[in-house]
Protein backbone atom coordinates (compact mmCIF):
# COMPACT_ATOMS: atom_id res chain seq x y z
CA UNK A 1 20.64 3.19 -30.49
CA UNK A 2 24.14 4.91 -31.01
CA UNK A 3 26.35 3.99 -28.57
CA UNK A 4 26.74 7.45 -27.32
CA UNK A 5 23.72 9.75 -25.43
CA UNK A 6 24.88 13.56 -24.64
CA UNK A 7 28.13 13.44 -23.41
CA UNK A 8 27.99 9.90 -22.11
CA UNK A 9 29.20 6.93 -23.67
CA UNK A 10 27.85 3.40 -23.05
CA UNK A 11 29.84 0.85 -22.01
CA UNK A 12 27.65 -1.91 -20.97
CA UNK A 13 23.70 -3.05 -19.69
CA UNK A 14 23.51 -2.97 -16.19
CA UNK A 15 19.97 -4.10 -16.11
CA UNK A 16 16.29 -3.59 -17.73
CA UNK A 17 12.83 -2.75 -15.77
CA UNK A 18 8.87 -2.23 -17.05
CA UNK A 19 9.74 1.19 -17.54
CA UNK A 20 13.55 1.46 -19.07
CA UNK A 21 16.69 0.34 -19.34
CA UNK A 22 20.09 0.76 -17.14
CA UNK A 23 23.60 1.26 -18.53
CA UNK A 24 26.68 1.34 -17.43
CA UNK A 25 28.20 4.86 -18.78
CA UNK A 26 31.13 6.72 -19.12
CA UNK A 27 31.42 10.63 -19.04
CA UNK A 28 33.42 11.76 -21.36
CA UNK A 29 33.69 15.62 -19.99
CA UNK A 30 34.84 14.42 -16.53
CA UNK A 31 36.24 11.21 -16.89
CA UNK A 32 34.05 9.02 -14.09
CA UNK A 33 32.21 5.83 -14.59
CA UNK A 34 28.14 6.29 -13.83
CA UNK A 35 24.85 4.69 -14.36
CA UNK A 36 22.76 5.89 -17.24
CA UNK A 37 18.97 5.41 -17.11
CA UNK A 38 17.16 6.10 -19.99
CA UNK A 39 12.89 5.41 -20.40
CA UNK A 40 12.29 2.76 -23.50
CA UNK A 41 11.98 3.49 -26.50
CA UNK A 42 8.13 2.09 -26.23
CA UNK A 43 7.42 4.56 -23.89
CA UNK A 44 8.57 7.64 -25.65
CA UNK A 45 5.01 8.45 -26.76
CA UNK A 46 3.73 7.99 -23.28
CA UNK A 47 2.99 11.17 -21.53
CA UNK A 48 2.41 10.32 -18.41
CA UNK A 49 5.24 7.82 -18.10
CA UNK A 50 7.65 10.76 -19.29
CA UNK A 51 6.41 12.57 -16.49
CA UNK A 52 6.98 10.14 -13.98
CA UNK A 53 10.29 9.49 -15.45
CA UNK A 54 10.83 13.32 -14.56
CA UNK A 55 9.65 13.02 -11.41
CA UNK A 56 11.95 10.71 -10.63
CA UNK A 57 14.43 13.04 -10.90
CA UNK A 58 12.96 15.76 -9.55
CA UNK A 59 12.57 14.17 -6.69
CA UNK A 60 16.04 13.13 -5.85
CA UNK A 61 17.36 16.21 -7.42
CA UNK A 62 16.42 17.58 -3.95
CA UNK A 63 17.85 15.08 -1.81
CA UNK A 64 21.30 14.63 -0.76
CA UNK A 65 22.12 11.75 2.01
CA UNK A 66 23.96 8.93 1.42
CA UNK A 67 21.21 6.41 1.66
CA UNK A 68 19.55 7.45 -0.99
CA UNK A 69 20.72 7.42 -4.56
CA UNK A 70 22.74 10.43 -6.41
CA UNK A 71 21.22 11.75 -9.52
CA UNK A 72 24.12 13.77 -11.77
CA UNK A 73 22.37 14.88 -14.81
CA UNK A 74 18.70 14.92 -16.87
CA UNK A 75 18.19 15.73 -20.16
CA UNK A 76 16.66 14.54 -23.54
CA UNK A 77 19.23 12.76 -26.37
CA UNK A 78 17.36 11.92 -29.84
CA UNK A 79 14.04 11.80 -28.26
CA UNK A 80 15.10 9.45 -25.49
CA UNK A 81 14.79 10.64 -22.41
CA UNK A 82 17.93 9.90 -19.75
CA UNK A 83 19.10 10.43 -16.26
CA UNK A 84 22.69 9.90 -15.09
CA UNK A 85 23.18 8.31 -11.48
CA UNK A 86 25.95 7.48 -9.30
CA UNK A 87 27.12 3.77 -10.37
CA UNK A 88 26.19 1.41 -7.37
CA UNK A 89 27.88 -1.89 -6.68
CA UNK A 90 25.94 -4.67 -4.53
CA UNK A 91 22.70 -6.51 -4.72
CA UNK A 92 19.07 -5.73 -3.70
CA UNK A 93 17.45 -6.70 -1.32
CA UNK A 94 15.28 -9.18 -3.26
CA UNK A 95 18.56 -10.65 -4.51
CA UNK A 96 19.38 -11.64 -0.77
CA UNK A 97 15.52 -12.00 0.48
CA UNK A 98 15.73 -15.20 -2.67
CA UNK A 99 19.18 -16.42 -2.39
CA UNK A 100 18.25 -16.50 1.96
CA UNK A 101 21.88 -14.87 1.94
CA UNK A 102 24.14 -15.68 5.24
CA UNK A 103 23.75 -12.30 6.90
CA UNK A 104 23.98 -11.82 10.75
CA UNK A 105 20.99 -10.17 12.41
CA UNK A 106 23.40 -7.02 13.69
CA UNK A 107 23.93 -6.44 9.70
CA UNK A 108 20.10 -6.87 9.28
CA UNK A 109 19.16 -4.47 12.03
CA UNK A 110 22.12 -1.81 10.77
CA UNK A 111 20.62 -2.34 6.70
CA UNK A 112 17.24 -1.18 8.50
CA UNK A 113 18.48 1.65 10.51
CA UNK A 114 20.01 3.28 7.10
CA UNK A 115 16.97 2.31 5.13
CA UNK A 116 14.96 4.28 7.58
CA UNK A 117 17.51 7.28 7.73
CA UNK A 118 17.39 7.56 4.04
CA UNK A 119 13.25 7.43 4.19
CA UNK A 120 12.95 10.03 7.25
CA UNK A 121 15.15 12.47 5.41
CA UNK A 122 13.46 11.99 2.03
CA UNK A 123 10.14 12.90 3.84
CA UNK A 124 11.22 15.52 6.09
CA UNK A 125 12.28 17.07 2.35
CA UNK A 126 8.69 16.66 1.57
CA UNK A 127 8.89 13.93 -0.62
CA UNK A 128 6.66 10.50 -0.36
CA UNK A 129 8.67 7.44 -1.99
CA UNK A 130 4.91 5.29 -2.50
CA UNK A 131 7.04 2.49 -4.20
CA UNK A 132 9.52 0.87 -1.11
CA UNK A 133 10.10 -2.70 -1.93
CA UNK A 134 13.10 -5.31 -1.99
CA UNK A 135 14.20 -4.65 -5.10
CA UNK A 136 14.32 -0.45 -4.72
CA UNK A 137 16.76 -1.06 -1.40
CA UNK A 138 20.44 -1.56 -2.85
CA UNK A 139 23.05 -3.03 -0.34
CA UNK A 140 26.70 -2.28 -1.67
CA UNK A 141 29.45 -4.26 -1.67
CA UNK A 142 31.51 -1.40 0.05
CA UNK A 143 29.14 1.54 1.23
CA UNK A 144 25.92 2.58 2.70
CA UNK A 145 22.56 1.48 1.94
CA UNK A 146 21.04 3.17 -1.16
CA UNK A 147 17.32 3.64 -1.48
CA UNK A 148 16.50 3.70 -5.55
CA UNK A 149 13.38 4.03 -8.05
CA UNK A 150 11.85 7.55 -6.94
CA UNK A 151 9.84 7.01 -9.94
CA UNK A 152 6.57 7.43 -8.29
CA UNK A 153 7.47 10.06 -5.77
CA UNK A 154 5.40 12.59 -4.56
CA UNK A 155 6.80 16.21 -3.90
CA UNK A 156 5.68 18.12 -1.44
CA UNK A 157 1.91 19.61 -2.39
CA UNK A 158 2.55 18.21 -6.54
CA UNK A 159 0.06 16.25 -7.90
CA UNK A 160 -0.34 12.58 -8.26
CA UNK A 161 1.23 10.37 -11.62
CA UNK A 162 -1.77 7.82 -12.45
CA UNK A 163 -2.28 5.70 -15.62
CA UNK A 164 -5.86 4.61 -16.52
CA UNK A 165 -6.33 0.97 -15.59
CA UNK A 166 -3.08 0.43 -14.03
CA UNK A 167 -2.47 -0.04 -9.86
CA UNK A 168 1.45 2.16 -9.54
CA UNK A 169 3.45 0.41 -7.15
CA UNK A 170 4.19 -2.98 -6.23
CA UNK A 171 1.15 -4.37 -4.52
CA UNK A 172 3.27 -6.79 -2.31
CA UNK A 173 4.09 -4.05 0.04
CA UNK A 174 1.45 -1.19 -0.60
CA UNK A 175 -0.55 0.63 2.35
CA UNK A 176 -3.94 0.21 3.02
CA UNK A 177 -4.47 3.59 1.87
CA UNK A 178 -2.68 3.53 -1.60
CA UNK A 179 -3.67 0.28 -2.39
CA UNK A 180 -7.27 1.74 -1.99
CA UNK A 181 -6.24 4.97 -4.00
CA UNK A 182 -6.59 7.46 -1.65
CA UNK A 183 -3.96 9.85 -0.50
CA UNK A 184 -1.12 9.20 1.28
CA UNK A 185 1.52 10.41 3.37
CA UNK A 186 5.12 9.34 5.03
CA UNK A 187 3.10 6.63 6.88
CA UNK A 188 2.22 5.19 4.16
CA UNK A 189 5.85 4.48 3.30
CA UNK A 190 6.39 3.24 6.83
CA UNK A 191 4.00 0.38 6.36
CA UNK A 192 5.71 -0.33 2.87
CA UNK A 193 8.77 -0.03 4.44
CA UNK A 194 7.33 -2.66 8.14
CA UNK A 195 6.51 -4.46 5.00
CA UNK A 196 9.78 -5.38 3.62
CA UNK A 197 11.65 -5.18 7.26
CA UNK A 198 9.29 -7.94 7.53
CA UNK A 199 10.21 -10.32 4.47
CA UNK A 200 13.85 -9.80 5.70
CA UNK A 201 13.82 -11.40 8.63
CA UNK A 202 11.28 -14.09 8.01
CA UNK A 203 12.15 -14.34 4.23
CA UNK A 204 8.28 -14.78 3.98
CA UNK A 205 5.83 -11.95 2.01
CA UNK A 206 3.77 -10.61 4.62
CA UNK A 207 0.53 -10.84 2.39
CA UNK A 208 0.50 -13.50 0.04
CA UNK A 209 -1.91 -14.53 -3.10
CA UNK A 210 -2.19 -15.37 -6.67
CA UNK A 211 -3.50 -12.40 -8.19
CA UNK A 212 -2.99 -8.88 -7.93
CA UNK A 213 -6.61 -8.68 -6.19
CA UNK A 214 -6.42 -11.42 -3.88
CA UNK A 215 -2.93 -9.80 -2.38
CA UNK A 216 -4.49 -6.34 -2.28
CA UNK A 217 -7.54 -7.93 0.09
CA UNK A 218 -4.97 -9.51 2.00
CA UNK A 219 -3.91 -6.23 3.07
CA UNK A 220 -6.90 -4.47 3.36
CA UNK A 221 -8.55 -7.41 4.98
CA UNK A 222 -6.22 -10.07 7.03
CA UNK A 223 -3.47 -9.16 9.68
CA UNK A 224 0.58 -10.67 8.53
CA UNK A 225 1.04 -14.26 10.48
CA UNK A 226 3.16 -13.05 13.28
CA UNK A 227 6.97 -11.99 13.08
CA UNK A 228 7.85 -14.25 16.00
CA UNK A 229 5.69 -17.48 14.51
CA UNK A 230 7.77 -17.89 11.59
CA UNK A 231 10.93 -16.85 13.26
CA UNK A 232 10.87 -17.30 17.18
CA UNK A 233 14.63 -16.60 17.68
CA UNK A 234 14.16 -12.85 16.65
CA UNK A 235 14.08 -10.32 19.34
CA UNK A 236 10.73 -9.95 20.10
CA UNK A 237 11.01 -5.89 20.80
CA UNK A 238 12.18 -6.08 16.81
CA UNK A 239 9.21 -8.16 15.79
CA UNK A 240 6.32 -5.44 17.93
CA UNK A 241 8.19 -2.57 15.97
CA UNK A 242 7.47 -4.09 12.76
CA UNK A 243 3.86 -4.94 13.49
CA UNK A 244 3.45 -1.53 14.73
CA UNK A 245 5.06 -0.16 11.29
CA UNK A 246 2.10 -2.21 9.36
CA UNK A 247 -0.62 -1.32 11.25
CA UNK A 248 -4.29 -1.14 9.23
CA UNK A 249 -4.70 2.40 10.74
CA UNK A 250 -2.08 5.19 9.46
CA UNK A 251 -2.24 6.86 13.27
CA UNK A 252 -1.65 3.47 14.58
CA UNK A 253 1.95 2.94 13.26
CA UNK A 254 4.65 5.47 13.64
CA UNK A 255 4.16 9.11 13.02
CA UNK A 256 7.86 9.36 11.15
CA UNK A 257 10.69 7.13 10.55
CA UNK A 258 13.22 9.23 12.92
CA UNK A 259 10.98 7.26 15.91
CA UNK A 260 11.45 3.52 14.09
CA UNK A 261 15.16 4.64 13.71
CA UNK A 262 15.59 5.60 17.27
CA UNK A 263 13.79 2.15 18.64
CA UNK A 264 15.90 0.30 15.81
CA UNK A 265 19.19 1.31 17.30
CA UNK A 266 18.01 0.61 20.93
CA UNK A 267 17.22 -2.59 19.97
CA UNK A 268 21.29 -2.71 17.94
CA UNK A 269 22.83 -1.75 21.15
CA UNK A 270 20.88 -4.66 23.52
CA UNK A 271 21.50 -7.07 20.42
CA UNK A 272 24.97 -6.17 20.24
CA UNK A 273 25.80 -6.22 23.77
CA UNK A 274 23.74 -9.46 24.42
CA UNK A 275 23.86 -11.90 21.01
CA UNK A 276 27.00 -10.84 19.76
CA UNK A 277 27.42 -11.23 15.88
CA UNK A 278 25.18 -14.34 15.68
CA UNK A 279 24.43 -15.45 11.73
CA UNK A 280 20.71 -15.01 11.13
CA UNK A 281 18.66 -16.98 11.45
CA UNK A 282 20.12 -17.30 15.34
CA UNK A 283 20.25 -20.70 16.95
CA UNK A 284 17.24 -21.08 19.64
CA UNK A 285 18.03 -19.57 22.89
CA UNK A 286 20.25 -21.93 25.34
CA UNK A 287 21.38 -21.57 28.99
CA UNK A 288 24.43 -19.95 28.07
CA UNK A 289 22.45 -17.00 26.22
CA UNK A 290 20.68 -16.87 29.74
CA UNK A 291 23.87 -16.78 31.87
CA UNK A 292 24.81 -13.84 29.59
CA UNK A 293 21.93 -11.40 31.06
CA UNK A 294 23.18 -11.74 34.68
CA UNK A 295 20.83 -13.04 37.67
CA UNK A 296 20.46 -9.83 38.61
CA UNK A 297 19.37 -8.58 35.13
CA UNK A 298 16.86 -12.13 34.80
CA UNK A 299 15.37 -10.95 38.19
CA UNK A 300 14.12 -7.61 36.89
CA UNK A 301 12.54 -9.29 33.56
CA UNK A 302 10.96 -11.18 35.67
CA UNK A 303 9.49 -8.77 37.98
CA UNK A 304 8.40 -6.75 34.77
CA UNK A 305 6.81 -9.79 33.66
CA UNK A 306 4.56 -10.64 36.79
CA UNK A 307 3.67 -7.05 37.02
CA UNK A 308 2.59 -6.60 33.23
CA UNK A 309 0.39 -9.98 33.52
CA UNK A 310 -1.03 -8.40 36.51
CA UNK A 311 -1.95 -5.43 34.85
CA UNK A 312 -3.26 -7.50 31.95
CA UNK A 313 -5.60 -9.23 33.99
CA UNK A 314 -6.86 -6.64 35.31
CA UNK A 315 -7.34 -4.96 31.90
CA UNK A 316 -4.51 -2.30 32.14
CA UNK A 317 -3.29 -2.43 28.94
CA UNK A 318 -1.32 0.59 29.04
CA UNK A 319 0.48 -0.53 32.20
CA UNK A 320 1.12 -3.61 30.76
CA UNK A 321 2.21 -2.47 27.74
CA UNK A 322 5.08 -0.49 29.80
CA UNK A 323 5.93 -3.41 31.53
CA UNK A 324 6.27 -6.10 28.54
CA UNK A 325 8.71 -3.64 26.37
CA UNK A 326 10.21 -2.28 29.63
CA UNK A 327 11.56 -6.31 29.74
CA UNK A 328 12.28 -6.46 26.24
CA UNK A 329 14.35 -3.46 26.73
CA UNK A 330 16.37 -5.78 29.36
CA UNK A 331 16.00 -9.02 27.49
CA UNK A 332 15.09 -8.81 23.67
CA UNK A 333 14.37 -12.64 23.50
CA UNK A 334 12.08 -13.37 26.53
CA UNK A 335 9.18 -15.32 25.17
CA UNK A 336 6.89 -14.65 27.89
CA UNK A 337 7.29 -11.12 27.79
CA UNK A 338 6.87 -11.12 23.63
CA UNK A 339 3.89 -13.15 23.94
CA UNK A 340 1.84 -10.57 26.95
CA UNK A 341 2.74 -8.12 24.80
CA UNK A 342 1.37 -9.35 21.93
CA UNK A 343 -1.65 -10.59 23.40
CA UNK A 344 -1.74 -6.77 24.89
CA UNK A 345 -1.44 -5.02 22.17
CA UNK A 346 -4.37 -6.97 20.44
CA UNK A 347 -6.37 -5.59 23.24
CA UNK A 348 -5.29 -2.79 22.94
CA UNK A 349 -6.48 -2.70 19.14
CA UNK A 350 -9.79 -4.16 19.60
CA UNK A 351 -10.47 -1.34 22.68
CA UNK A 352 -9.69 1.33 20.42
CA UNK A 353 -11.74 0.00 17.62
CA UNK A 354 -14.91 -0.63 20.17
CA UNK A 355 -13.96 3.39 21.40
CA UNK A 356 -14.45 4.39 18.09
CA UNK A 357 -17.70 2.34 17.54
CA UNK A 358 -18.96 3.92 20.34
CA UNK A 359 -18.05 7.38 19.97
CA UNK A 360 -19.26 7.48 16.37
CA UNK A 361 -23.05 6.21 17.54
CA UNK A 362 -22.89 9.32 19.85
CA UNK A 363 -21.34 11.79 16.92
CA UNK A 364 -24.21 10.91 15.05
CA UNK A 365 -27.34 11.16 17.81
CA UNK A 366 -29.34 14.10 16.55
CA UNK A 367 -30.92 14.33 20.07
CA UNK A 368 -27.73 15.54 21.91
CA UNK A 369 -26.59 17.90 19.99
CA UNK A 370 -23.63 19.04 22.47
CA UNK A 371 -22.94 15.57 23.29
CA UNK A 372 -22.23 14.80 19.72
CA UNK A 373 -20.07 17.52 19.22
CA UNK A 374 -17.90 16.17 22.35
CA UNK A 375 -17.93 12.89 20.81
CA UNK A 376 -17.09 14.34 16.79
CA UNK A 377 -14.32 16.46 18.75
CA UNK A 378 -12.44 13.32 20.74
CA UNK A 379 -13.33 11.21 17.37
CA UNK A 380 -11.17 13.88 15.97
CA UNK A 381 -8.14 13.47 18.27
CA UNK A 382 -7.67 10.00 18.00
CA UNK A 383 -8.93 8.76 14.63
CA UNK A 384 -8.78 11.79 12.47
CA UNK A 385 -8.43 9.47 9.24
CA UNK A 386 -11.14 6.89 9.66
CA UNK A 387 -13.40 7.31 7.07
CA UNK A 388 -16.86 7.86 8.99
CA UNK A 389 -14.49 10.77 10.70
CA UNK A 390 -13.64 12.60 8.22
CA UNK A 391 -16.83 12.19 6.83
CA UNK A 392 -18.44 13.76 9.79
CA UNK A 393 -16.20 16.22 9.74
CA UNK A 394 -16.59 17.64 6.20
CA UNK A 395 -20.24 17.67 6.82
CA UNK A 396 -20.22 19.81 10.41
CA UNK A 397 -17.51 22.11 8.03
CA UNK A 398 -19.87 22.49 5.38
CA UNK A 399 -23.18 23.74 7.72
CA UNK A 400 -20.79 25.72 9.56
């Protein structure tokens, strides 16, 4: 390869991935230092790689925010197909996730915030990122968080990039849904994106295995070992918000990142105000953290506390529910409250599932017509993407 493509002249390799490689670049019309990446050579006979390499800029051809990465230029040089990108200095998230880099919980929390700023743009734009991991999150040096690799983007209504025999996307942190090839949304990049909020503040996968198969039952199969088991000094609030971004059930986790974003900087401001700039992983809780809160403050977790384990008992989830966060809202690290409202939320899950059971048996009586249809038409409220729903539904469309 000449060491010249366009109107760009290489300087350096910045790095090398399955699909192509990354150089550091220098235009020569305006003068400024960029990032050129350019699809290998092995691929250049590979239609549907070339069109994902498109894609890729496509995609963030139509997005401008500064978490998410600037694309300058596309075009074709000697058959090789380049893009030229804003030059980013920092490491990835992977980078710190394996080095277990000294980073204080506040800086955690803010890396998340911008991750999910960047994300809830992208999709109010229309556009579905479908590959979030570690490595696609950059963290710079001096600057915001960049989100990278729109490679496998969908825009808006466009069609789908597959390759015959090949799963796109890294399994590690795929939803349900993709990972069983079905269609997905922005919620499906909110559990990718739970996924990896997850390895960075337990530094643990949340589905492990040996093979590409046993990781993708993992996650169709087997819940994440809880946030607050492998690290109990996290705020527990933090820990529920994750869990709720990788719920099984795309209606059970966030509708949209702006929500996530909103909780995320709640839980900043209590962090801030209570824990200071503690280095994560913070030191177990003392009575000094306590004295911190106030008496006055302590009292009203623990009046939110007896009442939610009231209401627990006596099988109010919901009320309980309010409760528990209501004194994670007060006190981010009370253990008691964390652990009702994880128990609660459990409940919670396994009502809704037994609802669902239920209503379907009546959705599919023959001999109540009318009763079905009331029990299809609730079905429809709250689990409009379980499969024996929509299902149902496409039949009662198609005799209509």
């Amino acid at each position: 390869m000449t060491t010249t493509v366009g109107r760009y002249e290489i300087i350096d390799k910045l790095g090398e991935g399955a699909m192509g490689i990354v150089y550091r670049a220098r235009d020569k019309t305006l003068g400024r230092m960029l990032a050129l990446k350019m699809l290998s050579a092995d691929f250049t006979g590979e239609e549907e790689l070339q069109r994902r390499f498109n894609r890729e800029a496509v995609a963030i051809g139509r997005l401008s925010h500064p978490n998410i990465v600037t694309v300058y230029d596309q075009g074709e040089s000697d058959g090789h197909l380049y893009m030229a990108m804003e030059l980013l200095e920092g490491s990835d998230l992977r980078t710190l996730i394996e080095k277990a880099a000294d980073v204080s919980l506040l800086d955690r929390i803010r890396i998340m915030i911008e991750i999910g700023q960047g994300l809830g743009y992208a999709h109010a734009k229309g556009v579905v990122h479908r590959d979030i991991k570690p490595a696609n999150i950059l963290v710079q040096t001096a600057g915001p968080v960049k989100i990278l690799d729109f490679g496998l983007a969908r825009v808006g209504t466009g069609g789908t990039i597959t390759r015959r025999g090949v799963i796109l996307g890294t399994p590690d942190y795929m939803s349900p849904e993709q990972a069983m090839g079905k269609a997905v949304d922005n919620r499906s990049d909110i559990f990718s994106a739970g996924g990896v909020f997850y390895e960075f503040l337990t530094l643990e996968k949340p589905f492990k295995g040996k093979t590409l198969h046993s990781v993708l039952y993992q996650i169709l199969s087997h819940e994440p070992t809880p946030i607050l088991t492998l690290n109990p000094d996290l705020p527990a609030r933090l820990a529920a918000l994750v869990h709720r971004m990788m719920s099984k059930a795309p209606e059970k986790r966030y509708p949209a990142m702006e929500p996530v974003v909103k909780d995320l900087q709640a839980i900043e401001e209590v962090v801030r105000r209570t824990a200071g700039r503690a280095v994560f992983p913070r030191t177990r809780r003392t009575a000094a953290d306590d004295s911190k809160l106030g008496e006055q403050t302590r009292a009203r977790v623990r009046e939110h506390v007896k009442r939610g384990r009231a209401h627990y008992d006596a099988g109010e989830y919901a009320r309980a529910l309010a409760e528990m966060r209501n004194a994670l809202k007060l006190d981010p690290n009370c253990e008691e409250a964390a652990e009702v409202l994880w128990r609660t939320e459990q409940k919670t899950r396994q009502a809704d599932e037994a609802r669902v059971v239920g209503l379907l048996a009546r959705a599919n009586a023959p001999s109540s017509p009318d009763d079905a249809h009331k029990a299809l038409a609730e079905l429809a409220l709250i689990a409009p993407d379980h499969p024996r729903v929509v299902e149902l539904l496409r039949q009662k469309n198609q005799g209509s």
